[in-house]
C-alpha atoms as a PDB file:
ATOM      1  CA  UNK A   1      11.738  -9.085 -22.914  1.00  0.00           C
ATOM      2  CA  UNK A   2      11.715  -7.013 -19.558  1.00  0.00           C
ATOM      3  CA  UNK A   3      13.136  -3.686 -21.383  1.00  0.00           C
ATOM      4  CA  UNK A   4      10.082  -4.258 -24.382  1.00  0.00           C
ATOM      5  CA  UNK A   5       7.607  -4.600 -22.183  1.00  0.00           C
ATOM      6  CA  UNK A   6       8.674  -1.610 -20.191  1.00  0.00           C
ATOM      7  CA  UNK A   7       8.925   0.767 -23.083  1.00  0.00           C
ATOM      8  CA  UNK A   8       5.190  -0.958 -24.465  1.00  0.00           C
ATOM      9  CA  UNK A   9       3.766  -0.319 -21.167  1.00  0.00           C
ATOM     10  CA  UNK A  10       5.252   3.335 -19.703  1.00  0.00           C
ATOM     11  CA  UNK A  11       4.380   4.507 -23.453  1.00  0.00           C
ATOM     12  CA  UNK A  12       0.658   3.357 -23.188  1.00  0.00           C
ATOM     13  CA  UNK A  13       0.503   4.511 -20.065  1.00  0.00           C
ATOM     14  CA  UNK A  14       1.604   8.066 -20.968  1.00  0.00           C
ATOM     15  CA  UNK A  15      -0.761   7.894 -23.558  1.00  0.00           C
ATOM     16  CA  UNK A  16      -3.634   6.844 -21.378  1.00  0.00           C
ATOM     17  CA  UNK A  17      -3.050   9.152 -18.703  1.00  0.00           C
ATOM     18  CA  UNK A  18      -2.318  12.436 -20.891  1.00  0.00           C
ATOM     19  CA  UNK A  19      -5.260  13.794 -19.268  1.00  0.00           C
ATOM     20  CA  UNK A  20      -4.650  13.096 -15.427  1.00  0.00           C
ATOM     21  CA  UNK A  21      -0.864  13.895 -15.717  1.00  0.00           C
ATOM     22  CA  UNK A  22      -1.925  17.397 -17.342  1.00  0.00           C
ATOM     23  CA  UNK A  23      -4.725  17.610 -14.745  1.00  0.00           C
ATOM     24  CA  UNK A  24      -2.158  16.993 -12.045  1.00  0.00           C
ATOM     25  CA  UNK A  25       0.325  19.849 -13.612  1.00  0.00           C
ATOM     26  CA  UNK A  26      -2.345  22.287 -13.665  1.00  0.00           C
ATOM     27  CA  UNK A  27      -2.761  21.796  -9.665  1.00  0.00           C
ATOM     28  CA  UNK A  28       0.576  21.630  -8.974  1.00  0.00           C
ATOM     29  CA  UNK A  29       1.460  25.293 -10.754  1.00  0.00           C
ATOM     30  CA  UNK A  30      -1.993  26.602  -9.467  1.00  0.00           C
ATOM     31  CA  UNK A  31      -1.224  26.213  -5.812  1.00  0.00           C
ATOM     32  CA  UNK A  32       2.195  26.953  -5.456  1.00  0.00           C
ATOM     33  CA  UNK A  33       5.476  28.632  -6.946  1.00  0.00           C
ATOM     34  CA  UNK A  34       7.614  26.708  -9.429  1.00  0.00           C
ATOM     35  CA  UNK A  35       7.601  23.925 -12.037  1.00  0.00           C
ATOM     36  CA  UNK A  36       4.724  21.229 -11.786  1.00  0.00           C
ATOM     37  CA  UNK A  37       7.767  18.518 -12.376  1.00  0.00           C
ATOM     38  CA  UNK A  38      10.766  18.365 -10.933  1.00  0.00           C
ATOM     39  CA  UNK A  39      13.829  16.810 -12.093  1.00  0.00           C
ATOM     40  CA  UNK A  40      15.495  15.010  -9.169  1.00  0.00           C
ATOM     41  CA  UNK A  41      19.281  13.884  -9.719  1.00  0.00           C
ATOM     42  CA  UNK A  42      18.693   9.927  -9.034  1.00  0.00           C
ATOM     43  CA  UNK A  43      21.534   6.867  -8.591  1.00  0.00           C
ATOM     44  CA  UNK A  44      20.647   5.081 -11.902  1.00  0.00           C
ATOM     45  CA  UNK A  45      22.188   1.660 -13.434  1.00  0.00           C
ATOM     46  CA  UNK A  46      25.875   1.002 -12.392  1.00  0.00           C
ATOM     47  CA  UNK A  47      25.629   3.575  -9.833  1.00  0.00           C
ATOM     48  CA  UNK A  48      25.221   6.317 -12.851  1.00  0.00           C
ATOM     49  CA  UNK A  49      23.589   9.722 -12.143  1.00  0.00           C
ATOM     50  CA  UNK A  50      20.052  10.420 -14.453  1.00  0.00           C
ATOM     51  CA  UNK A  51      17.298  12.964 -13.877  1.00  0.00           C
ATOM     52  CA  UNK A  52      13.933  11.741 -12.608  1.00  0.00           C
ATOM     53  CA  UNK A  53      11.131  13.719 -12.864  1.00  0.00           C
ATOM     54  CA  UNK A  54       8.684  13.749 -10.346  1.00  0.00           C
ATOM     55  CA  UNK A  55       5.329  16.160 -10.040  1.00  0.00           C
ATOM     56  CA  UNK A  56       6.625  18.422  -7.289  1.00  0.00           C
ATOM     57  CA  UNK A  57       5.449  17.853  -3.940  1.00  0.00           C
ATOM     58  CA  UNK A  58       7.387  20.457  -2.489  1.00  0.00           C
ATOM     59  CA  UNK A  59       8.084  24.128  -2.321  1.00  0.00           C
ATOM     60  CA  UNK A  60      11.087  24.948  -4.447  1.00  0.00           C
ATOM     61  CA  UNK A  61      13.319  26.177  -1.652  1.00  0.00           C
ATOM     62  CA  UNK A  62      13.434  22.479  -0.002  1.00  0.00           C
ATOM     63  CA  UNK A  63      16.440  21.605   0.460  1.00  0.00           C
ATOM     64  CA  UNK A  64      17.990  17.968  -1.918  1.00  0.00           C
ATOM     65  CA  UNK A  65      17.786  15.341   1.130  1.00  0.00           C
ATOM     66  CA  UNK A  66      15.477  12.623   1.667  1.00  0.00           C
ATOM     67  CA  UNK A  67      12.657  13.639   3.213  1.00  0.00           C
ATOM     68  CA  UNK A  68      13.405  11.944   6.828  1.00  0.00           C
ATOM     69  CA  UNK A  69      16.313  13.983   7.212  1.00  0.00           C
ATOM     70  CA  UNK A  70      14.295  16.713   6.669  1.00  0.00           C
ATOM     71  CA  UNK A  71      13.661  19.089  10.083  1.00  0.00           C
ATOM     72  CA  UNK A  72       9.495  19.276  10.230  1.00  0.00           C
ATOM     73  CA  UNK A  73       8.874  17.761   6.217  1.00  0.00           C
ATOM     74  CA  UNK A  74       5.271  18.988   6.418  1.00  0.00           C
ATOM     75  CA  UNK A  75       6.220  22.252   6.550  1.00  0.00           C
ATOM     76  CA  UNK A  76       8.113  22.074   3.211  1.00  0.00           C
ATOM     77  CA  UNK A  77       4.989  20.228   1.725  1.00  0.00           C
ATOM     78  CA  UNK A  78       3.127  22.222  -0.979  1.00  0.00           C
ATOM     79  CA  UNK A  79      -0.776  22.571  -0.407  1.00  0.00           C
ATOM     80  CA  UNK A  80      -1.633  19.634  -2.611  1.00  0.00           C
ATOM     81  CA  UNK A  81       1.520  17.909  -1.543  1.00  0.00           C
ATOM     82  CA  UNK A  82       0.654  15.486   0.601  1.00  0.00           C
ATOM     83  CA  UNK A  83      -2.261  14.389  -1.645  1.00  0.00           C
ATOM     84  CA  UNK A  84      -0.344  13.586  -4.630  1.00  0.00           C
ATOM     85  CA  UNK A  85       2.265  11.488  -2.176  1.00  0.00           C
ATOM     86  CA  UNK A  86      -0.750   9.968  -0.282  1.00  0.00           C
ATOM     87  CA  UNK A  87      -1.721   8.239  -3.806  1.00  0.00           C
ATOM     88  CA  UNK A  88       1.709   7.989  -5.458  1.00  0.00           C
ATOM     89  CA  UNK A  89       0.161  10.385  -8.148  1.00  0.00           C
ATOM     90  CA  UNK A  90       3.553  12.256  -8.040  1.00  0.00           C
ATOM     91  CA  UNK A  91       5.723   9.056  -8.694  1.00  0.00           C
ATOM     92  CA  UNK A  92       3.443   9.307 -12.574  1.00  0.00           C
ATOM     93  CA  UNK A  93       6.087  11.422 -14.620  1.00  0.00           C
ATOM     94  CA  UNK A  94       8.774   8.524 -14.142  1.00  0.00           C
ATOM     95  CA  UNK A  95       6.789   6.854 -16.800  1.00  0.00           C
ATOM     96  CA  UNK A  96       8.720   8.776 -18.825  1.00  0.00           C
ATOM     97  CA  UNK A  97      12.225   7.416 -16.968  1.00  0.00           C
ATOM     98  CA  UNK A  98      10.708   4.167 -18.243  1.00  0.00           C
ATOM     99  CA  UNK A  99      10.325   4.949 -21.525  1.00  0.00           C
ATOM    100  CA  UNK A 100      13.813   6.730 -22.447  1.00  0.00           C
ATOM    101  CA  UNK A 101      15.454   3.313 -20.654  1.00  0.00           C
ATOM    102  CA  UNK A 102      16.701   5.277 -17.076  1.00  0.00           C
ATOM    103  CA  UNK A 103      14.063   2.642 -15.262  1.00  0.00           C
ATOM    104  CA  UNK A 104      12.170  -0.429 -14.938  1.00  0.00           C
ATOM    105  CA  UNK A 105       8.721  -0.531 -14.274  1.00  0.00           C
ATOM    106  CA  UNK A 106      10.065  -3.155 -11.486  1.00  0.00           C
ATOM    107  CA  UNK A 107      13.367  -2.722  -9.481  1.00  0.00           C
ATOM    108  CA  UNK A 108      15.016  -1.170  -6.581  1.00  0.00           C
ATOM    109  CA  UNK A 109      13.534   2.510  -6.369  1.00  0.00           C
ATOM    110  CA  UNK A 110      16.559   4.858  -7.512  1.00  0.00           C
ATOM    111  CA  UNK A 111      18.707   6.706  -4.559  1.00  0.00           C
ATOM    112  CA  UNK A 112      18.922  10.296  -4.439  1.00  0.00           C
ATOM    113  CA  UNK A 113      22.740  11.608  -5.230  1.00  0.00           C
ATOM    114  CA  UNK A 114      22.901  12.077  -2.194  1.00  0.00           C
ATOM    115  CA  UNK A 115      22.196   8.681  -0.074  1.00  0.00           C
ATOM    116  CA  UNK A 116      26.027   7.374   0.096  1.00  0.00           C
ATOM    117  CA  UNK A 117      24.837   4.878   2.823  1.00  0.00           C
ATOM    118  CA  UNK A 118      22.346   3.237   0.361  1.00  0.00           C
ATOM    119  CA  UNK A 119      24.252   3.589  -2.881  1.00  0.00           C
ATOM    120  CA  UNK A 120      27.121   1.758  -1.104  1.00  0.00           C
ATOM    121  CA  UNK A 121      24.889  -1.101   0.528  1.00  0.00           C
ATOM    122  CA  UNK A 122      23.342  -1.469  -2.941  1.00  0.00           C
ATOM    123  CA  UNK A 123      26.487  -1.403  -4.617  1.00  0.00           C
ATOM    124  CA  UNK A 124      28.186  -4.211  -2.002  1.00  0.00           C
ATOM    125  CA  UNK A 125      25.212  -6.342  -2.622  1.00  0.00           C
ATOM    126  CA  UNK A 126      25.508  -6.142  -6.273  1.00  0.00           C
ATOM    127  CA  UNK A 127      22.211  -4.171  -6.557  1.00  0.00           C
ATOM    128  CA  UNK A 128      23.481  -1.213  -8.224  1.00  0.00           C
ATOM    129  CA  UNK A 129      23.881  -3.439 -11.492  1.00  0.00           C
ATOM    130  CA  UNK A 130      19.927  -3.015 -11.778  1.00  0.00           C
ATOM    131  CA  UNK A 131      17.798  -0.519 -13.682  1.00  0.00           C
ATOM    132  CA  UNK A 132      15.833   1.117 -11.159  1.00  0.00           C
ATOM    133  CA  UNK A 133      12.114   0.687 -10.749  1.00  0.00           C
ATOM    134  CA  UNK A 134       9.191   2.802 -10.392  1.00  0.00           C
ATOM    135  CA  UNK A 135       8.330   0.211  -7.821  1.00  0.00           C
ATOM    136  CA  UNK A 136       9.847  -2.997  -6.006  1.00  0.00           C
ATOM    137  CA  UNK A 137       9.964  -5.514  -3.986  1.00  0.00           C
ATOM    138  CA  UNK A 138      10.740  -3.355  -0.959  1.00  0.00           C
ATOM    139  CA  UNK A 139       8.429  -1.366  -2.165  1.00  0.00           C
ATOM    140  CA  UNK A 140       5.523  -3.631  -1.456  1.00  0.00           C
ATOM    141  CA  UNK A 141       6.884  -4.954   1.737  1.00  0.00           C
ATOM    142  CA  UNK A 142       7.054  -1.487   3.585  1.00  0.00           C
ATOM    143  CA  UNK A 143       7.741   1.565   0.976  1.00  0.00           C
ATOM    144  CA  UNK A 144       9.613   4.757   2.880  1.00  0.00           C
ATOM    145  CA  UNK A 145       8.999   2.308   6.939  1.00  0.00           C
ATOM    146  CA  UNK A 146      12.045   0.182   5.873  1.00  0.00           C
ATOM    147  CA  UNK A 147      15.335   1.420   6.974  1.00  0.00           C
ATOM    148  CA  UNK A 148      18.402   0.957   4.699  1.00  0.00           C
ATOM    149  CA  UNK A 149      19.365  -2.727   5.724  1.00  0.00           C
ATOM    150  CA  UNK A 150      15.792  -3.785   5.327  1.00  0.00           C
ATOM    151  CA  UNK A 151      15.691  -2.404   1.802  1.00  0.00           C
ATOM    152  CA  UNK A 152      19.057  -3.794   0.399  1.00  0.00           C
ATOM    153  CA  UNK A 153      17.681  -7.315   1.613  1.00  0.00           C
ATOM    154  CA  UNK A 154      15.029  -6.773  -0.213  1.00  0.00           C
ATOM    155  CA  UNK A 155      16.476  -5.399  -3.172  1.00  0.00           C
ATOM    156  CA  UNK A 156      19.215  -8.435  -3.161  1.00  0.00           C
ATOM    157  CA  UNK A 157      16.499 -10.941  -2.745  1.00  0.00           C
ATOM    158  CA  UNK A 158      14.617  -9.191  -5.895  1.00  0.00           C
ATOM    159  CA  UNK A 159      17.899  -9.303  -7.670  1.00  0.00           C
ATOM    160  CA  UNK A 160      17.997 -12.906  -6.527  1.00  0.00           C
ATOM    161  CA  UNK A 161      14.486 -13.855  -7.976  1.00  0.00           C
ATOM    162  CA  UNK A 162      14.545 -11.427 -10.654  1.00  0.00           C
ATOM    163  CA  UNK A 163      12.207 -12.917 -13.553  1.00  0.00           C
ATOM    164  CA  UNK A 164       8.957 -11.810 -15.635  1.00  0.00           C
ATOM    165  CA  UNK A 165       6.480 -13.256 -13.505  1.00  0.00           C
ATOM    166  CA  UNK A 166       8.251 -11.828 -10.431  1.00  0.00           C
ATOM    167  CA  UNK A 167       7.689  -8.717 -12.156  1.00  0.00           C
ATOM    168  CA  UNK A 168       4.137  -9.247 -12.355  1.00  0.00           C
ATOM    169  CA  UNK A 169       4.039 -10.479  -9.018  1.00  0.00           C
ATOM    170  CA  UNK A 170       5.219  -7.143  -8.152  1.00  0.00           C
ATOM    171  CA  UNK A 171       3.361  -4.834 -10.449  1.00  0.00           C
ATOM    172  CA  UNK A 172       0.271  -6.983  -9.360  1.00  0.00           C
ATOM    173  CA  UNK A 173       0.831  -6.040  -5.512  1.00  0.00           C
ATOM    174  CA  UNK A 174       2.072  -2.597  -5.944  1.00  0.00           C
ATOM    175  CA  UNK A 175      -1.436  -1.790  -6.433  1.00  0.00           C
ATOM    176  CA  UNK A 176      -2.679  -2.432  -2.626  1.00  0.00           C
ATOM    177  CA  UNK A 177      -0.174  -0.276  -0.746  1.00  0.00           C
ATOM    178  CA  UNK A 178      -0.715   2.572  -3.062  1.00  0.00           C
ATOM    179  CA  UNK A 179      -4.367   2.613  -2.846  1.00  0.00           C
ATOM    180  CA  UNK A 180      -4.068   2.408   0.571  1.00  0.00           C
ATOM    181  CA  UNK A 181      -1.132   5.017   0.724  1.00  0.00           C
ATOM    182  CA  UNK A 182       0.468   2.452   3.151  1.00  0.00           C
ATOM    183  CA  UNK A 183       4.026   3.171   3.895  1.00  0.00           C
ATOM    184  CA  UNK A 184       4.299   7.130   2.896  1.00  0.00           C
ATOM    185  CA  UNK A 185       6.353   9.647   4.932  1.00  0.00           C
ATOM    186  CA  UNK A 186       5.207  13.038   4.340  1.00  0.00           C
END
């Protein structure tokens, strides 16, 4: 039931946001160098590498760690950078991730190829065996503030509690932070 309702709902939504998504494109190349999307190499299912794309936030000689690690990440930002991550309009392309069966609509949000020390919590806590989610239950209880301990809990409880209506519960409360922008780095 979960992986119809994704592929029902990240198609409609694609569908419904055509405009907005081609809106956001047309910024993104307009006020800086590069691709609108980029394709980020993510920690999928079963700890298996799949490419996410993301509208780019910033300038294409960042270099592939998480943004915290990055030295000054505002520099890197592109001019409507911190806009798109202020209201998660960036995050919109992995829609797509849904549809094709990389993600959930609901999970743990997918590691970068990079993040050993969260792949390997996840993967001791038996998180890894989860599609990841365009957003989560860590994701609603303190997005990008939560260091890596915080999030596994999180992401083990979700695995723990993992139902439809959790889902919902989720989906449902996933709409205050990002309205908000509550819990964004850079």
């Amino acid at each position: 039931m979960k992986r119809a309702f994704d592929f029902a709902a990240s198609a409609a939504g694609l569908a419904v946001l055509a405009l907005p998504l081609a809106v956001v494109a047309v910024l993104v190349r307009a006020t800086s160098p590069g691709p609108a999307v980029y394709w980020s190499q993510r920690v999928g299912r079963g700890n298996r590498l799949f490419s996410m794309p993301k509208f780019r936030t910033m300038r294409i000689d960042t270099p592939e760690v998480a943004t915290h690690l990055l030295d000054d990440p505002h520099r890197w930002l592109t001019p409507v950078g911190p806009f798109l991550r202020k209201t998660s309009l960036d995050e919109l392309p992995q829609l797509w991730s849904v549809l094709v069966g990389h993600m959930s609509l609901v999970g743990p949000r997918p590691a970068l190829f990079n993040q050993d020390d969260l792949v390997a919590a996840r993967t001791a806590a038996g998180v890894h065996m989860l599609r990841p989610g365009v957003t989560g239950w860590a994701q609603i209880n303190g997005r990008d503030e939560l260091a890596i301990p915080e999030k596994v809990a999180l992401d083990a409880e979700y695995l723990a509690k993992a139902s439809f209506l959790f889902d919902l519960k989720i989906l449902l409360g996933t709409v205050a932070p990002v309205v908000l922008g509550k819990g964004v780095r850079a």
